[in-house]
C-alpha atoms as a PDB file:
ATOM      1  CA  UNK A   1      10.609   1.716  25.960  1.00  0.00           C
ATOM      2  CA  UNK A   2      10.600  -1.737  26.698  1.00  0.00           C
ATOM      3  CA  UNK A   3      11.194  -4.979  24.390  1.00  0.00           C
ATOM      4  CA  UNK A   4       8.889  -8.340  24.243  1.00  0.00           C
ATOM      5  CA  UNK A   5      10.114 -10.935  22.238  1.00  0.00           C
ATOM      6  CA  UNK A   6       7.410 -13.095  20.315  1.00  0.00           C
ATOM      7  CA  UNK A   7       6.389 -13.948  17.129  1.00  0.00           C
ATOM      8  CA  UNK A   8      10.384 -14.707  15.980  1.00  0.00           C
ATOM      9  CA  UNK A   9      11.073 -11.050  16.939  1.00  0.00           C
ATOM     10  CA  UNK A  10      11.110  -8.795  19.225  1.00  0.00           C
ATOM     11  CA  UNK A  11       8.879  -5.764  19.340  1.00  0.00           C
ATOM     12  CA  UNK A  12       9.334  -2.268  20.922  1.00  0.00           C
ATOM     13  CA  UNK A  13       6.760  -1.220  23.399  1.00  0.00           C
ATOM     14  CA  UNK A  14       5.124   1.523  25.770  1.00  0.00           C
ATOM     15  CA  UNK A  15       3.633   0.675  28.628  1.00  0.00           C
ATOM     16  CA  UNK A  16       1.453   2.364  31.144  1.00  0.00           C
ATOM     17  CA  UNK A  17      -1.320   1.859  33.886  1.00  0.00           C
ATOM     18  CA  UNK A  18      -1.862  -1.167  36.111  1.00  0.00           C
ATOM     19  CA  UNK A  19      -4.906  -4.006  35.334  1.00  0.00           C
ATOM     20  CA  UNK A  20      -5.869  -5.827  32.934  1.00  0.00           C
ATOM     21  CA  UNK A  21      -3.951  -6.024  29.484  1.00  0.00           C
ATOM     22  CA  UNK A  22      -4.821  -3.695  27.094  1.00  0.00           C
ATOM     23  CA  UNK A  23      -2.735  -3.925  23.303  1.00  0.00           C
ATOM     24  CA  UNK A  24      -2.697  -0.948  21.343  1.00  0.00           C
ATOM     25  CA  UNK A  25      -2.039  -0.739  17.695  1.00  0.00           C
ATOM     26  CA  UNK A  26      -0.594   2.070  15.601  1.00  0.00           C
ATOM     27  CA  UNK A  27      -1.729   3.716  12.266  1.00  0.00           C
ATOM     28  CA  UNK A  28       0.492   3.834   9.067  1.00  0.00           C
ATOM     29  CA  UNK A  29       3.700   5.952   9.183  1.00  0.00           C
ATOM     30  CA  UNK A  30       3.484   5.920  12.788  1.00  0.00           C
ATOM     31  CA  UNK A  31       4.970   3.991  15.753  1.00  0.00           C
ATOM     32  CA  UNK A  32       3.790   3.394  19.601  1.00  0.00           C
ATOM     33  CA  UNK A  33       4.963   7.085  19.894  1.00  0.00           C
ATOM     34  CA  UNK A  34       1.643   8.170  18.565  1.00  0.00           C
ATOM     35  CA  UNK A  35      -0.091   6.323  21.950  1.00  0.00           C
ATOM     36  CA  UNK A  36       1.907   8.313  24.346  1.00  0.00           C
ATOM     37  CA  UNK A  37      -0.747  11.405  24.808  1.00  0.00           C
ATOM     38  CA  UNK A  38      -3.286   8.868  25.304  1.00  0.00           C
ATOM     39  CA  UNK A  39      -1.106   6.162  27.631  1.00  0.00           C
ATOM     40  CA  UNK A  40      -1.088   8.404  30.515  1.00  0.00           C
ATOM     41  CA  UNK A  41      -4.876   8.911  30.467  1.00  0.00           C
ATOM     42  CA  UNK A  42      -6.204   5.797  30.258  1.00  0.00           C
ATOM     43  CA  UNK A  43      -7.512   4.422  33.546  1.00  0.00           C
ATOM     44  CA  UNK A  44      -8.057   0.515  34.179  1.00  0.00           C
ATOM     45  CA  UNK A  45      -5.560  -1.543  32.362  1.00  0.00           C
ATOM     46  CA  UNK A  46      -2.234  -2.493  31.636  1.00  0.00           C
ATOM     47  CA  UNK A  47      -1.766  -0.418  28.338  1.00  0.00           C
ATOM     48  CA  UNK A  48       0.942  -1.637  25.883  1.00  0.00           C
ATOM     49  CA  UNK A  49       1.952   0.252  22.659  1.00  0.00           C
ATOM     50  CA  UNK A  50       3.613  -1.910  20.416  1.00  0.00           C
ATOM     51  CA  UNK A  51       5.682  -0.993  17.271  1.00  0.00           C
ATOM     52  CA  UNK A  52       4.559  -3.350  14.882  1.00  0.00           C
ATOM     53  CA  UNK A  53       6.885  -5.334  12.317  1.00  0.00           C
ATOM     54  CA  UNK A  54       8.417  -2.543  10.054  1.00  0.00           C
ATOM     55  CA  UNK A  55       7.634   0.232  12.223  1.00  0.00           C
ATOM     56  CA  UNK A  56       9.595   2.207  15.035  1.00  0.00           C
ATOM     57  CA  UNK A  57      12.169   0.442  16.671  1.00  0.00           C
ATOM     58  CA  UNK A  58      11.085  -2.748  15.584  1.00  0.00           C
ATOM     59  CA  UNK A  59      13.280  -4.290  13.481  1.00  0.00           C
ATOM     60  CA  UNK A  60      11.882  -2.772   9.531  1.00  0.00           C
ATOM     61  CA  UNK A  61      12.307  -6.020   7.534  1.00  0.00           C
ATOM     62  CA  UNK A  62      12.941  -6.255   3.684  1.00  0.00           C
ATOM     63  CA  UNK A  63      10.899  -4.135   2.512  1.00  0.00           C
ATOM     64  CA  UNK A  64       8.164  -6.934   0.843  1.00  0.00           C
ATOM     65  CA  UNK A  65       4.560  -6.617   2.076  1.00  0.00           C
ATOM     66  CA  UNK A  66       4.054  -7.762   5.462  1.00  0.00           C
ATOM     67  CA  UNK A  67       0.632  -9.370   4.967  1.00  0.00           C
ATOM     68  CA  UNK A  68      -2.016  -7.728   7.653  1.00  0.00           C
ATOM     69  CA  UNK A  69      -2.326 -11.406   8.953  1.00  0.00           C
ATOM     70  CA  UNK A  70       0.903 -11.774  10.124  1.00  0.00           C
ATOM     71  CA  UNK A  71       0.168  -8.233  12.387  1.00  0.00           C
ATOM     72  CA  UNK A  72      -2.831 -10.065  13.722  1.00  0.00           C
ATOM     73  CA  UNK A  73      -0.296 -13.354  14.432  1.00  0.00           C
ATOM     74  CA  UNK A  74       2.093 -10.970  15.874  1.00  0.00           C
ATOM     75  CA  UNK A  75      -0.388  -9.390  18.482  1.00  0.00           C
ATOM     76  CA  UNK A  76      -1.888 -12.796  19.271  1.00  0.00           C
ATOM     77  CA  UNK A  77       1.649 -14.032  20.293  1.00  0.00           C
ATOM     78  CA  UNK A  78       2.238 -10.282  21.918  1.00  0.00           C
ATOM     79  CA  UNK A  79      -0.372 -11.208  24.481  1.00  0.00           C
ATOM     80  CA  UNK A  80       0.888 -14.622  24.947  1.00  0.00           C
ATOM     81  CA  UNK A  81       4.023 -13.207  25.856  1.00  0.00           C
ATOM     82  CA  UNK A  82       2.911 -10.524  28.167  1.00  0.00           C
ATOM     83  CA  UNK A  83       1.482 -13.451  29.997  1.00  0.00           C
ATOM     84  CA  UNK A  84      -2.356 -13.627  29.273  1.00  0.00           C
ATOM     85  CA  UNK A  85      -4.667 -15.439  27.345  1.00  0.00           C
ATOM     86  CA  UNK A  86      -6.213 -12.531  26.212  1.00  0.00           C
ATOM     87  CA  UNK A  87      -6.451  -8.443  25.734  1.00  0.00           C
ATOM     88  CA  UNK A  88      -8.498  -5.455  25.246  1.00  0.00           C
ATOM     89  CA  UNK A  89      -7.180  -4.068  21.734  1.00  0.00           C
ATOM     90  CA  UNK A  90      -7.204  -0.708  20.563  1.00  0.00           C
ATOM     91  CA  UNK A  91      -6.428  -0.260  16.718  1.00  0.00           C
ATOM     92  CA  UNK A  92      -5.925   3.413  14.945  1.00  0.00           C
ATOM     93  CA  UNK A  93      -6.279   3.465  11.436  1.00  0.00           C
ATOM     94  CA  UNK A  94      -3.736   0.679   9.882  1.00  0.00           C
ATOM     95  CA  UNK A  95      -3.822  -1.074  13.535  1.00  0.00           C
ATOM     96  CA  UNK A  96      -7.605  -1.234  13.113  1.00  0.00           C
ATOM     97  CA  UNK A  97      -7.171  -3.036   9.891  1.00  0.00           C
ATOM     98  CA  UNK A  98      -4.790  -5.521  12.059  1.00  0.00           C
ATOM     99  CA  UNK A  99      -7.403  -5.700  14.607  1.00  0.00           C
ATOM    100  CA  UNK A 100     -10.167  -6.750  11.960  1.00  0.00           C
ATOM    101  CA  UNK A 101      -7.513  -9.370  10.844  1.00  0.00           C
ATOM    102  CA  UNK A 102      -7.026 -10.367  14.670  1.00  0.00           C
ATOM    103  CA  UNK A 103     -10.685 -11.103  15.513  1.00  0.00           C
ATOM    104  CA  UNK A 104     -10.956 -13.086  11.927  1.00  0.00           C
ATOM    105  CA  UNK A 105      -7.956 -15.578  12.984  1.00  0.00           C
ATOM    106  CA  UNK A 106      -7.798 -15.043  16.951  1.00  0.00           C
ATOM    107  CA  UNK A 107     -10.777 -14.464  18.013  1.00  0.00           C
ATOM    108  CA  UNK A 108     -10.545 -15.822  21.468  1.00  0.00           C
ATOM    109  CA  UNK A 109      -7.908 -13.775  22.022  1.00  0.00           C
ATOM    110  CA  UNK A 110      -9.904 -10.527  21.813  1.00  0.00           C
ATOM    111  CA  UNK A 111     -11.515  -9.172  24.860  1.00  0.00           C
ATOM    112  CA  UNK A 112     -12.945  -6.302  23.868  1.00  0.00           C
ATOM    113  CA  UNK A 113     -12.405  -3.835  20.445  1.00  0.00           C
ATOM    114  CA  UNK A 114     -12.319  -0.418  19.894  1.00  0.00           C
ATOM    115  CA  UNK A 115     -11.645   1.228  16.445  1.00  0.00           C
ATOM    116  CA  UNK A 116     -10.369   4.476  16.121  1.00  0.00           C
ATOM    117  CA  UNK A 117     -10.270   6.798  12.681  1.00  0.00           C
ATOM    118  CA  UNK A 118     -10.460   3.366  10.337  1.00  0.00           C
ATOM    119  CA  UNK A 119     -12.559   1.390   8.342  1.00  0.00           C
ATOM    120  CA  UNK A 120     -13.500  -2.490   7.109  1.00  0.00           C
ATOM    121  CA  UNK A 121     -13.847  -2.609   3.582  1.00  0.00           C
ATOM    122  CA  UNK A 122     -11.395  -2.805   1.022  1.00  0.00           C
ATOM    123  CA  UNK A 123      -9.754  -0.189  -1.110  1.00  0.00           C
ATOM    124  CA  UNK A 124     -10.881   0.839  -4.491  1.00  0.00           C
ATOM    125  CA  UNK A 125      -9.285   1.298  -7.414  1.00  0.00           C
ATOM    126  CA  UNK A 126      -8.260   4.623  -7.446  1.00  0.00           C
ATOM    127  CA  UNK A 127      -7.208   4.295  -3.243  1.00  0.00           C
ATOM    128  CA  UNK A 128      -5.153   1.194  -4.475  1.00  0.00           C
ATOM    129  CA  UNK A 129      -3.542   3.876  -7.096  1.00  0.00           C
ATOM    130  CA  UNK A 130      -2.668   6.737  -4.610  1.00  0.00           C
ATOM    131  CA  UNK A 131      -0.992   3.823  -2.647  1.00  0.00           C
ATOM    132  CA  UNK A 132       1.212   3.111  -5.442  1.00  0.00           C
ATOM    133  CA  UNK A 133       1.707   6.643  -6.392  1.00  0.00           C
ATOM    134  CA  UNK A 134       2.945   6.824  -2.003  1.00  0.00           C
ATOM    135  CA  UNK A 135       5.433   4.163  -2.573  1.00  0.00           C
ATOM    136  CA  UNK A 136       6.824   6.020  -5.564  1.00  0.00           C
ATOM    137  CA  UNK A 137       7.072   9.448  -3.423  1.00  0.00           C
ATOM    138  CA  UNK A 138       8.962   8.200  -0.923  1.00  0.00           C
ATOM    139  CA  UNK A 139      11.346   6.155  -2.942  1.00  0.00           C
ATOM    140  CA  UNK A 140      11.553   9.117  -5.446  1.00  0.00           C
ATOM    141  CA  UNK A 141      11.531  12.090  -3.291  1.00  0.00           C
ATOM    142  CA  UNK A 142      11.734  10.813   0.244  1.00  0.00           C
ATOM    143  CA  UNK A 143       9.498  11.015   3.327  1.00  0.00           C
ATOM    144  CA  UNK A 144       8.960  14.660   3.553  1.00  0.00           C
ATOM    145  CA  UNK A 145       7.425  14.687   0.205  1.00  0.00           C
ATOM    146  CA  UNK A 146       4.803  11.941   1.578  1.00  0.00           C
ATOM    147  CA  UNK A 147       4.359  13.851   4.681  1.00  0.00           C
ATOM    148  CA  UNK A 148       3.260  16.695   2.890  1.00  0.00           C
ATOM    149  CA  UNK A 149       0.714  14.934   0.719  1.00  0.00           C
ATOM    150  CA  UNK A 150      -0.190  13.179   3.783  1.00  0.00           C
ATOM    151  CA  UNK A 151      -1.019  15.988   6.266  1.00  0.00           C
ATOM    152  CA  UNK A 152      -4.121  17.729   4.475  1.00  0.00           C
ATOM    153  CA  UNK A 153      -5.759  14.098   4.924  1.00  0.00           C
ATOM    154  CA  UNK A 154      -4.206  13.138   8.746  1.00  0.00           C
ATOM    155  CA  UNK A 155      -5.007  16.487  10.574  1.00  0.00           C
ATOM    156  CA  UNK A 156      -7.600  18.545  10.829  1.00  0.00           C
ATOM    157  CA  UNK A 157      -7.167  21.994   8.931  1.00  0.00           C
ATOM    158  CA  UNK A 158      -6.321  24.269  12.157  1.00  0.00           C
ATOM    159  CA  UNK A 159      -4.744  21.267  14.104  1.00  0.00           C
ATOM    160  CA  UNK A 160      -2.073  22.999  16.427  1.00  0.00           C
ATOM    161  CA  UNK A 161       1.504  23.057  15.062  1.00  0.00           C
ATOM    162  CA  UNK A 162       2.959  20.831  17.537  1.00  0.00           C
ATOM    163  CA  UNK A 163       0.141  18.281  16.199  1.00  0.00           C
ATOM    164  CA  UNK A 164       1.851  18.775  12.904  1.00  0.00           C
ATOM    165  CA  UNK A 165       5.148  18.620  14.254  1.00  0.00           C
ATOM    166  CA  UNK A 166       4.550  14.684  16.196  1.00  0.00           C
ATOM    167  CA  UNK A 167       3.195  13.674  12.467  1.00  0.00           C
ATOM    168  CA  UNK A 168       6.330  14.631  11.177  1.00  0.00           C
ATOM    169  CA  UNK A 169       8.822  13.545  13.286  1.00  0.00           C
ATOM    170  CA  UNK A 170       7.089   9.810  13.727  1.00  0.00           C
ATOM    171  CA  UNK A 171       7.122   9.843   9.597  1.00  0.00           C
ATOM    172  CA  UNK A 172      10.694  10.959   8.879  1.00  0.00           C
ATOM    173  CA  UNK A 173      11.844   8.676  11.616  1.00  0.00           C
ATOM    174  CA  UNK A 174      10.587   4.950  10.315  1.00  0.00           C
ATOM    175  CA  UNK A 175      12.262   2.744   8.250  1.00  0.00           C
ATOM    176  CA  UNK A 176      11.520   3.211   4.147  1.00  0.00           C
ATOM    177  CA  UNK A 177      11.457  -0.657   4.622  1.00  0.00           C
ATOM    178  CA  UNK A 178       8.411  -0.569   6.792  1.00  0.00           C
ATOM    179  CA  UNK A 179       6.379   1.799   5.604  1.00  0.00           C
ATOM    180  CA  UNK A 180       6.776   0.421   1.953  1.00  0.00           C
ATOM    181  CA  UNK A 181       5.697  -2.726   3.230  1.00  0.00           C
ATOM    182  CA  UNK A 182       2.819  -1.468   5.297  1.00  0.00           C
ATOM    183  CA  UNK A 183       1.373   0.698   1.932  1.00  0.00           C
ATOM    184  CA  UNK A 184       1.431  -2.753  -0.365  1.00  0.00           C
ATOM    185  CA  UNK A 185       0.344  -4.759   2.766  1.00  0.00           C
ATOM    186  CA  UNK A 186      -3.023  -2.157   3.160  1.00  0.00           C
ATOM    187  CA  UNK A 187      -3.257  -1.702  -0.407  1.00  0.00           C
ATOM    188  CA  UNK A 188      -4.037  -5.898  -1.216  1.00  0.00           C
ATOM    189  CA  UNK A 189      -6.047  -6.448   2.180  1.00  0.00           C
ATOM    190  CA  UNK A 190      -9.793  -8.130   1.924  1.00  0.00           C
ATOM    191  CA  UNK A 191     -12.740  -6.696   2.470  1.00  0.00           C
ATOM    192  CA  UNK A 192     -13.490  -7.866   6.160  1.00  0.00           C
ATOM    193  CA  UNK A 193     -16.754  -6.346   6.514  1.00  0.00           C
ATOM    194  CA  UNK A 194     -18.475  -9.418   7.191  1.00  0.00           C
ATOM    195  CA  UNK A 195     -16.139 -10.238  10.463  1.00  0.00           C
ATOM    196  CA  UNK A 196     -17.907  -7.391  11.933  1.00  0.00           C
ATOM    197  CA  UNK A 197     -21.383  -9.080  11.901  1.00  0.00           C
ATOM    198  CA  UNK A 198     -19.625 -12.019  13.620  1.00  0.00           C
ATOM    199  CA  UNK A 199     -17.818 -10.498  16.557  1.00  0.00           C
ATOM    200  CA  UNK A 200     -19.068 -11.455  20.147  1.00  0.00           C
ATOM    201  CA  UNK A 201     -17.531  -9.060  21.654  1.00  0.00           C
ATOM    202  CA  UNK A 202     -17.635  -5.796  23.041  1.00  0.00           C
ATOM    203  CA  UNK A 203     -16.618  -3.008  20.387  1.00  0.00           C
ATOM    204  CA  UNK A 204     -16.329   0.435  20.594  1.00  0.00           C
ATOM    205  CA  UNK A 205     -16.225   2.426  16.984  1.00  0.00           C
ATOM    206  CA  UNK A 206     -14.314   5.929  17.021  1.00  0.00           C
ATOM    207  CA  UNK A 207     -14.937   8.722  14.212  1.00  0.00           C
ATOM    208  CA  UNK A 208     -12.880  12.084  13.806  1.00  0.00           C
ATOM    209  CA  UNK A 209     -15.604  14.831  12.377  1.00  0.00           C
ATOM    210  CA  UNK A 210     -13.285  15.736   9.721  1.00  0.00           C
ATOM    211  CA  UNK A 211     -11.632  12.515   9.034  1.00  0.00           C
ATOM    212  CA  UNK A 212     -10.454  12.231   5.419  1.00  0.00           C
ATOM    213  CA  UNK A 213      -9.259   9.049   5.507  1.00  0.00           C
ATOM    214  CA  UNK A 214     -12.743   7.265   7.457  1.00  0.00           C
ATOM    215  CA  UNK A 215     -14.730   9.705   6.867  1.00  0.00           C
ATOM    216  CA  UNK A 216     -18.402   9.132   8.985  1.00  0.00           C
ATOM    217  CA  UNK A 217     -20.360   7.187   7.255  1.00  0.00           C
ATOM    218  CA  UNK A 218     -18.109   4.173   6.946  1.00  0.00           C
ATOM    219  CA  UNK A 219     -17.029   4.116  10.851  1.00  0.00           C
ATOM    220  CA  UNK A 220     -20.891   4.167  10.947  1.00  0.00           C
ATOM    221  CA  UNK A 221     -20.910   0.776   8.767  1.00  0.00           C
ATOM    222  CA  UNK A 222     -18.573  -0.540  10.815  1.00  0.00           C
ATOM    223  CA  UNK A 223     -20.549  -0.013  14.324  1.00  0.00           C
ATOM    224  CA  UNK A 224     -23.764  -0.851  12.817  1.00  0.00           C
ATOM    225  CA  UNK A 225     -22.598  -4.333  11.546  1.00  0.00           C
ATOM    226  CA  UNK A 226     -21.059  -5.187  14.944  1.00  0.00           C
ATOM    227  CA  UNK A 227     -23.854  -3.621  16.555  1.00  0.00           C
ATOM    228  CA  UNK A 228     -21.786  -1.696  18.793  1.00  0.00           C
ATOM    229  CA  UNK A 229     -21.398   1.459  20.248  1.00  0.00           C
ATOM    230  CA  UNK A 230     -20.153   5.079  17.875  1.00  0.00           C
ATOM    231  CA  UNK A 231     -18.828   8.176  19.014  1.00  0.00           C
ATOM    232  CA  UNK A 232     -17.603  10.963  17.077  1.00  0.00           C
ATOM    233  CA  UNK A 233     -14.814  13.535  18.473  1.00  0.00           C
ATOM    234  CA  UNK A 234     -15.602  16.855  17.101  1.00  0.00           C
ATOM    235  CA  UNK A 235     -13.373  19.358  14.973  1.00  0.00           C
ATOM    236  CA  UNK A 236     -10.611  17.005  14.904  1.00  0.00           C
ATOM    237  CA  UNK A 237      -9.012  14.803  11.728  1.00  0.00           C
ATOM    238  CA  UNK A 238      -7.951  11.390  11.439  1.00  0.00           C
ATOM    239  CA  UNK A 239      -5.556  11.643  14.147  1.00  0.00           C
ATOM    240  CA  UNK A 240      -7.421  11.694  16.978  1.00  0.00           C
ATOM    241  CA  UNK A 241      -5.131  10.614  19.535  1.00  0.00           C
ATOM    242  CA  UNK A 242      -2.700  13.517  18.479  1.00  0.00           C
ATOM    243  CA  UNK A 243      -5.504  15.689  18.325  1.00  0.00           C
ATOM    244  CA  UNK A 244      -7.893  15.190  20.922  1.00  0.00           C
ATOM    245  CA  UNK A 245      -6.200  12.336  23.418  1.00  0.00           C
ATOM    246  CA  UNK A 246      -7.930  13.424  26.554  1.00  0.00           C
ATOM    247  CA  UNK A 247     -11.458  13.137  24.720  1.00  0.00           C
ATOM    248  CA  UNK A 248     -10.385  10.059  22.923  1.00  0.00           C
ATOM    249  CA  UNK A 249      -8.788   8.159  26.323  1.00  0.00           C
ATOM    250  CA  UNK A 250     -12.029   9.181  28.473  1.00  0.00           C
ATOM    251  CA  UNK A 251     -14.482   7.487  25.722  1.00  0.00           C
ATOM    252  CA  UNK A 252     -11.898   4.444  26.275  1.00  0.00           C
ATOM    253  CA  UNK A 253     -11.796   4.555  30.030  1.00  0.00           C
ATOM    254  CA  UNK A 254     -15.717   4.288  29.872  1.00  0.00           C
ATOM    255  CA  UNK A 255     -16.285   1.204  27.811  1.00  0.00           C
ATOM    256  CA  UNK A 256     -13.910  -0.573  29.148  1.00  0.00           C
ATOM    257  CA  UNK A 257     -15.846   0.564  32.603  1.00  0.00           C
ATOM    258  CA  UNK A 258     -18.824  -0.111  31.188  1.00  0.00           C
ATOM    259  CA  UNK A 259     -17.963  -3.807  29.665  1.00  0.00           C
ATOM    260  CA  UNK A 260     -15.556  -4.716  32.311  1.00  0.00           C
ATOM    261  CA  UNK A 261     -13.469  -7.879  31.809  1.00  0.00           C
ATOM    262  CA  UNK A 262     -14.250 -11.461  31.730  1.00  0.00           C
ATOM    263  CA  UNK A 263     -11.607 -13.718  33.426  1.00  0.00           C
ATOM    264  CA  UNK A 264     -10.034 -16.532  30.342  1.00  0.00           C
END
């Protein structure tokens, strides 16, 4: 683990790999723990797992709604601080809603994007609901109680046990603080659709084949509007780089082969 103060914090990291930078971005209940599978496969960049504000052993705030923006500000001054003008991101599931957020307020700071097991548009009604109901769970009943409404929709139904066992121990181990926040910060976020039809740069969509939480036809949305690239992992859930990380890290590897990087 390593620290980078930025942003009027300082943030908990990963790193791995020599090149370029690369920023990675976690999903909800989760932490730059979730990356490591995937860290030590990736080939052609400097890849750095952040914990974002709330999360991990970043410092887990007050508990309000850390707006999705601020993420984006955070990553943008992450980068700044690791010394470059700009990065390759990679965001799973909540940390592609960040990225979204990122290439709608820095988008010069964006090299390339790829989305993993996420989605652009909004939540409904009755997903705005289930949030709530989530923030009642865990303040009610605590974070094994969320975990186990969680898991039918992160894994896929015969994911391995020790798949089971990473969700778990990255849930029960953040901050009630943070993941509070993160559910009311998800639940009020825009539709940001239409930054997808704007993006001028590369972007790689990921889709898990039995992904509750994106299921295919909205990753689809996503890579159609930014007229990128989609790949779908079979037999796996929504976490993907639990699940499958040496499938997941070789479709990485080649687009960032294939795009290669463009001094600042």
């Amino acid at each position: 683990m390593k620290a980078i103060a930025a942003a009027g914090t300082t943030f908990a990291s990963r790193e791995a790999g020599t090149g370029p930078l690369a920023v990675l971005l976690h999903g909800f209940g989760m932490d730059s723990t979730m990356w490591r599978p995937v860290l030590e496969r990736l080939e052609g960049r400097r890849c750095v797992a952040i914990d974002m504000r709330g999360a991990g052993a970043t410092a887990p705030g007050s508990g309000q709604a850390i707006p999705l923006e601020q993420h984006a500000d955070d990553v943008a001054a992450v980068i700044a601080a690791c010394g470059q003008a700009r990065a390759d991101i990679v965001g799973f599931s909540m940390g592609g809603f960040v990225l979204l957020a990122l290439l709608e307020r820095h988008p010069d700071v964006v090299g390339s994007a790829v989305f993993v097991g996420t989605r652009a548009n909004a939540d409904d009604a009755a997903t705005r609901a289930g949030r709530d109901a989530l923030v009642r769970t865990l303040l009610e009943r605590g974070r094994g109680a969320a975990y186990r409404e969680l898991l039918p929709s992160l894994a896929a139904p015969d994911a391995p046990d020790h798949v089971r066992a990473q969700l778990r121990t990255m849930l029960e181990a953040q901050p009630y603080e943070g993941l509070i926040a993160a559910l009311r910060a998800m639940r009020e976020r825009p539709d940001r659709e239409a930054v997808l039809s704007q993006v001028r740069v590369p972007v790689l969509v990921v889709a898990g084949e039995h992904d509750a939480f994106a299921p295919a036809p909205l990753p689809q949305q996503m890579a159609q509007a930014a007229g990128a690239q989609m790949e779908v992992i079979a037999g796996v859930g929504h976490t993907m780089p639990l699940e499958a990380p040496d499938t997941l890290a070789r479709l990485i590897t080649a687009f960032w082969a294939r795009v290669g990087y463009v001094t600042p």
